[in-house]
N, C-alpha and C. Protein backbone atom coordinates (compact mmCIF):
# COMPACT_ATOMS: atom_id res chain seq x y z
N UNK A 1 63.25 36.97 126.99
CA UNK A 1 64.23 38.01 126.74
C UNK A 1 65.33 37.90 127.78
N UNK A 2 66.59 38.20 127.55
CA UNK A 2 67.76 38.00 128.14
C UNK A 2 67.66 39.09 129.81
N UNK A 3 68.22 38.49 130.53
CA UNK A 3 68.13 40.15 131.50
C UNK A 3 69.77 39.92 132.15
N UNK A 4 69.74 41.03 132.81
CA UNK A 4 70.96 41.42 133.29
C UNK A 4 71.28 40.50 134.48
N UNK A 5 72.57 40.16 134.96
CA UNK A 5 72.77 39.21 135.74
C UNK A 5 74.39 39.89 136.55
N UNK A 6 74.56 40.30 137.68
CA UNK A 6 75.74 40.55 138.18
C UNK A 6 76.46 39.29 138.53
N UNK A 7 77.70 38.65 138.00
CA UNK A 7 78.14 37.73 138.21
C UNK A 7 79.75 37.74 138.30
N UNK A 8 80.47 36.61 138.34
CA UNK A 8 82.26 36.23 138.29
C UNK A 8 82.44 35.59 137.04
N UNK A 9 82.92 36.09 136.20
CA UNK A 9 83.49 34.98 135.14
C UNK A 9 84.62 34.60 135.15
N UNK A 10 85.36 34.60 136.74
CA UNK A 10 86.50 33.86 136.86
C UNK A 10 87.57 34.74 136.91
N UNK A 11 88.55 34.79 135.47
CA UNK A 11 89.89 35.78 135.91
C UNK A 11 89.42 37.59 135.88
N UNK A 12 87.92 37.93 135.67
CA UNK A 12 87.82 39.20 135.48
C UNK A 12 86.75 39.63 136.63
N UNK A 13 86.93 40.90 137.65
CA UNK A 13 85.81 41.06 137.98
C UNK A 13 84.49 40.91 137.97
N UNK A 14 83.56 41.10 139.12
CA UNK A 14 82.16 40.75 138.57
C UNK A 14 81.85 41.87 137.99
N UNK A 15 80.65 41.33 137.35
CA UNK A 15 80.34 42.05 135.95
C UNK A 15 78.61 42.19 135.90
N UNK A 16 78.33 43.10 134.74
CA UNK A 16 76.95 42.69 135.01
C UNK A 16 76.95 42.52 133.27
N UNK A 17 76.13 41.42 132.56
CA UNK A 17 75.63 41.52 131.21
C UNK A 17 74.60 40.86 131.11
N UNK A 18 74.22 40.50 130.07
CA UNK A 18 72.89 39.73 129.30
C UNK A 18 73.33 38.12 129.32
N UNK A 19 72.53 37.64 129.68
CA UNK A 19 72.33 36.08 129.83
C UNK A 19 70.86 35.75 129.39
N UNK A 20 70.35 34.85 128.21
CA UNK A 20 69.16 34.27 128.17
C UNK A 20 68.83 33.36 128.85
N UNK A 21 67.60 33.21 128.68
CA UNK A 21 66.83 32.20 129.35
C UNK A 21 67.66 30.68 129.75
N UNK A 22 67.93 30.25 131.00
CA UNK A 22 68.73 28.85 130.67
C UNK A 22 67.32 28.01 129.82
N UNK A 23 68.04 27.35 129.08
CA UNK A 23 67.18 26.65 128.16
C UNK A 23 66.28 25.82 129.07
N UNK A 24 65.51 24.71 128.28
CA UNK A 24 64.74 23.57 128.90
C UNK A 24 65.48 22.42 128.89
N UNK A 25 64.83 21.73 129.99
CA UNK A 25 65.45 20.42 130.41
C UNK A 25 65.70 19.62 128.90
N UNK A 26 66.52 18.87 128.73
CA UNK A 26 66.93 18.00 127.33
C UNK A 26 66.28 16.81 128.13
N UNK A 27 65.94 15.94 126.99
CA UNK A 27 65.33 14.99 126.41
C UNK A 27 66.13 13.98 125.89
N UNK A 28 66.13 12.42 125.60
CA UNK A 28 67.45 11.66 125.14
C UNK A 28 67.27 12.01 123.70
N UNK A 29 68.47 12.31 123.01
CA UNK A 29 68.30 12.35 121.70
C UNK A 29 68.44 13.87 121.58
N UNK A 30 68.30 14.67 122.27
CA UNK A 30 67.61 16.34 121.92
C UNK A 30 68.98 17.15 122.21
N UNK A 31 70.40 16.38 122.13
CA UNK A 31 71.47 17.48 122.76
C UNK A 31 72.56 16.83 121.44
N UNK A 32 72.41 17.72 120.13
CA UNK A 32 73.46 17.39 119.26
C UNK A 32 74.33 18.00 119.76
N UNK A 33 76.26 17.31 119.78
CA UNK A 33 77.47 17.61 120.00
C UNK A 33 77.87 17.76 118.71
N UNK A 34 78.83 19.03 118.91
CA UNK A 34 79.57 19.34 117.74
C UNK A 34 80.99 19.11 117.34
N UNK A 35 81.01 18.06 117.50
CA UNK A 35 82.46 17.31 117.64
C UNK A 35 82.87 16.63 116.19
N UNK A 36 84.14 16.79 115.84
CA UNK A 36 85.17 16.22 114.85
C UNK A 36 86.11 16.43 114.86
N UNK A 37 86.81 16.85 113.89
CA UNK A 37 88.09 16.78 113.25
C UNK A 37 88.57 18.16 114.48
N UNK A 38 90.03 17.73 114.91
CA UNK A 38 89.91 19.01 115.96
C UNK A 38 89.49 19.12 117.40
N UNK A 39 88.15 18.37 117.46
CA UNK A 39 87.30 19.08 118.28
C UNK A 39 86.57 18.03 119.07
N UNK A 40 86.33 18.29 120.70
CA UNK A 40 85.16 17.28 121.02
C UNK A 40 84.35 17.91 121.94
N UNK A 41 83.47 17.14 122.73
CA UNK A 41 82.75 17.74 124.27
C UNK A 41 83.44 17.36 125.06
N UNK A 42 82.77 18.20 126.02
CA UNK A 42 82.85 18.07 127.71
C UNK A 42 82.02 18.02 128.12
N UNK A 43 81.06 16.94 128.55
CA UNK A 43 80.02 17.03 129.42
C UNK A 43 80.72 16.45 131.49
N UNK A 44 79.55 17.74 132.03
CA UNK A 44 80.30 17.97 133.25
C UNK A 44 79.03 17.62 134.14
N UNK A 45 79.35 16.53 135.11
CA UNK A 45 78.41 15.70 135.68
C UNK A 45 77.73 16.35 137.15
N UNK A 46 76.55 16.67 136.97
CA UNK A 46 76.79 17.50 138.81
C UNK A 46 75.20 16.71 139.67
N UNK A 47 74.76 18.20 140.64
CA UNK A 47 73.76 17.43 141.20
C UNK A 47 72.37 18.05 140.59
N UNK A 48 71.93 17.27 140.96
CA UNK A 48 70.40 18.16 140.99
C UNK A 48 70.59 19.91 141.73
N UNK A 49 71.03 19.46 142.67
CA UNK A 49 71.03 20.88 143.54
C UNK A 49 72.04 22.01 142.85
N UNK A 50 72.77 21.46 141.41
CA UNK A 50 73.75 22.29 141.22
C UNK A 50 72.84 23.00 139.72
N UNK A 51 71.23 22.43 139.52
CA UNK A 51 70.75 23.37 138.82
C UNK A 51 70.58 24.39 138.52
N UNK A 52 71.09 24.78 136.83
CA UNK A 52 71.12 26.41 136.80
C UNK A 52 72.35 27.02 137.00
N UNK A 53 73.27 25.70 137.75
CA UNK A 53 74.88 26.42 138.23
C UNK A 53 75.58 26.78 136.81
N UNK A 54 76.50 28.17 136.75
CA UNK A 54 76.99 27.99 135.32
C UNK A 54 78.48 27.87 135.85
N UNK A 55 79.14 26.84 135.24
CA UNK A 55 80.69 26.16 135.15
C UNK A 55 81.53 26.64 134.07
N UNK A 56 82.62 26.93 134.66
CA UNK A 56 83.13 27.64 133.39
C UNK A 56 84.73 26.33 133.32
N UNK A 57 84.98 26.28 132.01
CA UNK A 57 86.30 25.38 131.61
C UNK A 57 87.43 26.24 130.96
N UNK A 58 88.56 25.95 130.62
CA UNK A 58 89.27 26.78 130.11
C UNK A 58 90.33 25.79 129.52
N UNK A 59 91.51 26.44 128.29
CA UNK A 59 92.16 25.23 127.73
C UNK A 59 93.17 25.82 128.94
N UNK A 60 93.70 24.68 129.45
CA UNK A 60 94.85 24.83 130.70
C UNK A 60 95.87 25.98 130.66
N UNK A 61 96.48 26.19 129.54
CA UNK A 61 97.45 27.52 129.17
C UNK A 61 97.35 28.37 129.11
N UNK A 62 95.74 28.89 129.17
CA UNK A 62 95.17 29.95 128.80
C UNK A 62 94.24 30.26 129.50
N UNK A 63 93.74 30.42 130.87
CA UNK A 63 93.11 30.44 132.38
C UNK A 63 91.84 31.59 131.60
N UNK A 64 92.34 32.89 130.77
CA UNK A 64 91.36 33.63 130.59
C UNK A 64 90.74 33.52 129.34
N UNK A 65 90.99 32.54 128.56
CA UNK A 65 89.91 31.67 127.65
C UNK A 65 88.95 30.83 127.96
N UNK A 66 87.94 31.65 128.25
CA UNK A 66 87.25 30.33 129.58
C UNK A 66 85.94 30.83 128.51
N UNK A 67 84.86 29.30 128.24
CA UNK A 67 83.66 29.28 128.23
C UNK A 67 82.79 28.61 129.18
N UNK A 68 82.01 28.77 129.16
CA UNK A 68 80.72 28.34 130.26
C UNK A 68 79.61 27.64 129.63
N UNK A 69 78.85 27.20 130.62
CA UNK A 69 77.72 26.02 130.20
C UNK A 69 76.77 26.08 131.18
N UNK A 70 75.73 26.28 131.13
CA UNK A 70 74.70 26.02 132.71
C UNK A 70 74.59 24.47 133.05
N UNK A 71 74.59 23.79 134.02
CA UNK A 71 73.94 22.67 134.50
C UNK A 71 72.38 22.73 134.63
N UNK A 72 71.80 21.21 133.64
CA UNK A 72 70.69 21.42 133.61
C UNK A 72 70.30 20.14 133.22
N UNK A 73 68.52 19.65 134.13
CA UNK A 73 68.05 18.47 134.07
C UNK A 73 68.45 17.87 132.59
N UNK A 74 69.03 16.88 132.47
CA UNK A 74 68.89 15.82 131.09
C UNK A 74 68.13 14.45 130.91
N UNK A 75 67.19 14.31 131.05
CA UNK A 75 65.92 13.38 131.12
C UNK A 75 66.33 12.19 129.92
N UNK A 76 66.26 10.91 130.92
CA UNK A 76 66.27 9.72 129.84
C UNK A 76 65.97 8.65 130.39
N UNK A 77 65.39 7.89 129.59
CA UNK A 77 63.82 6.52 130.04
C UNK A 77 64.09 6.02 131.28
N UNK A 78 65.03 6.26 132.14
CA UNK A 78 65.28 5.51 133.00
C UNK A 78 65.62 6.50 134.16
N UNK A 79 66.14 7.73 134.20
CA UNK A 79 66.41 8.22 135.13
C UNK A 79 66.38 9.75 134.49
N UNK A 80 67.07 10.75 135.68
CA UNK A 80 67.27 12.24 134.97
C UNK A 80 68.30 12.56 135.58
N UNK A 81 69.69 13.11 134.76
CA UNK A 81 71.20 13.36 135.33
C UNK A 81 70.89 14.92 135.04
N UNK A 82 71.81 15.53 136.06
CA UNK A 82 72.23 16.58 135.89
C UNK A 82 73.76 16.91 135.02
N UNK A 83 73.44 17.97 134.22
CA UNK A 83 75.01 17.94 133.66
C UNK A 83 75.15 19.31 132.99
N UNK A 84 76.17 20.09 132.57
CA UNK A 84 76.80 20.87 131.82
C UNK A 84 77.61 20.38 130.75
N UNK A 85 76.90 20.62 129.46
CA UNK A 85 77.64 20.34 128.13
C UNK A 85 78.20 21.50 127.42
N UNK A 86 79.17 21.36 127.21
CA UNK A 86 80.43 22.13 126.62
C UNK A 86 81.02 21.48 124.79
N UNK A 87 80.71 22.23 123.70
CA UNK A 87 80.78 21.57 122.73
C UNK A 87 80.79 22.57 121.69
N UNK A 88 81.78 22.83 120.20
CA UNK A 88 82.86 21.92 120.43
C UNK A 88 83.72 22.80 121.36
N UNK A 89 84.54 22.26 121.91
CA UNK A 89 85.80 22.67 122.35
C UNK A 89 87.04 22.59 121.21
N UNK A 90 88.23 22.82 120.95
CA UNK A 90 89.32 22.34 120.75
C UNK A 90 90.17 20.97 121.72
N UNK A 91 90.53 20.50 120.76
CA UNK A 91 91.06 19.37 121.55
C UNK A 91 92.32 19.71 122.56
N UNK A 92 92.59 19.37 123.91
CA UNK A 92 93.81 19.29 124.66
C UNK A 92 93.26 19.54 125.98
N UNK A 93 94.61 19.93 127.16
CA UNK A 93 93.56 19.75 128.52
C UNK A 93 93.11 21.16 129.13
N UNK A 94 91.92 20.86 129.70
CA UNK A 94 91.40 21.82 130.08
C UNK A 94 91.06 22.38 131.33
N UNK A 95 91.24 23.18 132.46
CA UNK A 95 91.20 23.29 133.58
C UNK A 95 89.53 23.60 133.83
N UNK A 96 88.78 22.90 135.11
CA UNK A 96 87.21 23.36 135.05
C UNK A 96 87.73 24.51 136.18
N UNK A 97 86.43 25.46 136.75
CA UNK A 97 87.16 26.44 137.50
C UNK A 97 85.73 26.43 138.22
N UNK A 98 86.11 26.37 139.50
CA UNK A 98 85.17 26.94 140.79
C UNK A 98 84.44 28.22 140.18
N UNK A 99 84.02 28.90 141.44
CA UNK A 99 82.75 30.17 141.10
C UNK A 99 83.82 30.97 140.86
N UNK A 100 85.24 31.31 141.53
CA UNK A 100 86.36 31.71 141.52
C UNK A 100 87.42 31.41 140.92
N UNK A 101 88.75 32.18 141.05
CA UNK A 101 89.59 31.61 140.59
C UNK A 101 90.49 30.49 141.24
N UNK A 102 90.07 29.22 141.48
CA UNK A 102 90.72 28.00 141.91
C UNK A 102 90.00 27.13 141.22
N UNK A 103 91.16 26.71 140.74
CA UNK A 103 90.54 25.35 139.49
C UNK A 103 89.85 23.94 140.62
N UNK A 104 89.09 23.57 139.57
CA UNK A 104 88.12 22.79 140.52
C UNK A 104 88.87 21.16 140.20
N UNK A 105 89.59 21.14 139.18
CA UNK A 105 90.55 20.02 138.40
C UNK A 105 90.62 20.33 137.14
N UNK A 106 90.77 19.01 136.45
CA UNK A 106 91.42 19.74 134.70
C UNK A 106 90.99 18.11 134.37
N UNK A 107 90.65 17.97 132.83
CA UNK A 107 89.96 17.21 132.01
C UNK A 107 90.91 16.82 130.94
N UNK A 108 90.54 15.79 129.89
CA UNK A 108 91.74 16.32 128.33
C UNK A 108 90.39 16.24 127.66
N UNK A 109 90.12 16.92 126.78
CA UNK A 109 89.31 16.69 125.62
C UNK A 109 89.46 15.83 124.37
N UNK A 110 89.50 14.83 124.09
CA UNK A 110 90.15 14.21 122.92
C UNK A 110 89.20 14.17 121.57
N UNK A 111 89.71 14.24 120.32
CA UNK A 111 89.21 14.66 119.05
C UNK A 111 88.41 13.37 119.00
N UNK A 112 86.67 14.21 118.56
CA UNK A 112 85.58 13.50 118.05
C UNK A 112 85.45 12.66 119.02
N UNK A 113 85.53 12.76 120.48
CA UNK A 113 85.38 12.10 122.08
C UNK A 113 84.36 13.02 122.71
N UNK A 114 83.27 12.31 123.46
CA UNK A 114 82.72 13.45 124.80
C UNK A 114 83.71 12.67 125.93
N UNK A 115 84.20 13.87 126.54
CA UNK A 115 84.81 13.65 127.84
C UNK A 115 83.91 13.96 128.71
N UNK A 116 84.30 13.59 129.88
CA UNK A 116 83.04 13.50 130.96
C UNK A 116 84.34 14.26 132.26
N UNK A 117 83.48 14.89 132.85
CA UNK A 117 83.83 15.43 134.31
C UNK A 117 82.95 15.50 135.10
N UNK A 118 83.79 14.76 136.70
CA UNK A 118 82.51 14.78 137.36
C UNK A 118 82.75 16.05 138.52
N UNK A 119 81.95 16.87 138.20
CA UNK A 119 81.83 18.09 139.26
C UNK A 119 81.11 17.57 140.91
N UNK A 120 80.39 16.86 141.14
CA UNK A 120 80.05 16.09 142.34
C UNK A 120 80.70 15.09 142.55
């Protein structure tokens, strides 16, 4: 069940709402992207230690259109990355944003592309 969480979502005070469970670690194969016509990912590269961190992106013009993603183990035959996937987005560029308001850099998203950012 979801519980309450006091947090920053960036351009608005902290807040308190409902957040579920961060999911379980993914598996290769186990993270469909919803990308096409329009639209692609953002997967956002971090550390182990940045588990659980939630990253928020935004389309550059629009600072308080921001969605979020948790960073979380992604397990595959050879190793295990940490990352935050963001999907779909709209295509164009997008600013990632610290816990605050100072952009951490900016990405482009390109149609039916995963873009990659590296947060570490």
């Amino acid at each position: 069940m979801p519980h309450p969480q006091i947090h920053d979502h960036g351009a608005h005070a902290p807040h308190e709402h409902e957040h579920p469970p961060l999911p379980a670690p993914s598996h290769e194969g186990s993270v469909v992207l919803d990308i096409g016509a329009g639209t692609g990912a953002l997967v956002i590269h971090a550390t182990d230690a940045d588990d659980g961190l939630e990253i928020h992106a935004s389309p550059a013009d629009r600072p308080e259109q921001r969605t979020h993603a948790a960073v979380r183990p992604r397990h595959l035959p050879d190793r295990t990355l940490y990352a935050a996937v963001l999907t779909p987005l709209p295509t164009g560029r997008y600013t990632v944003w610290q816990r605050d308001d100072t952009p951490h850099g900016s990405v482009d998203v390109t149609e039916g592309q995963v873009s990659d950012y590296r947060w570490a």
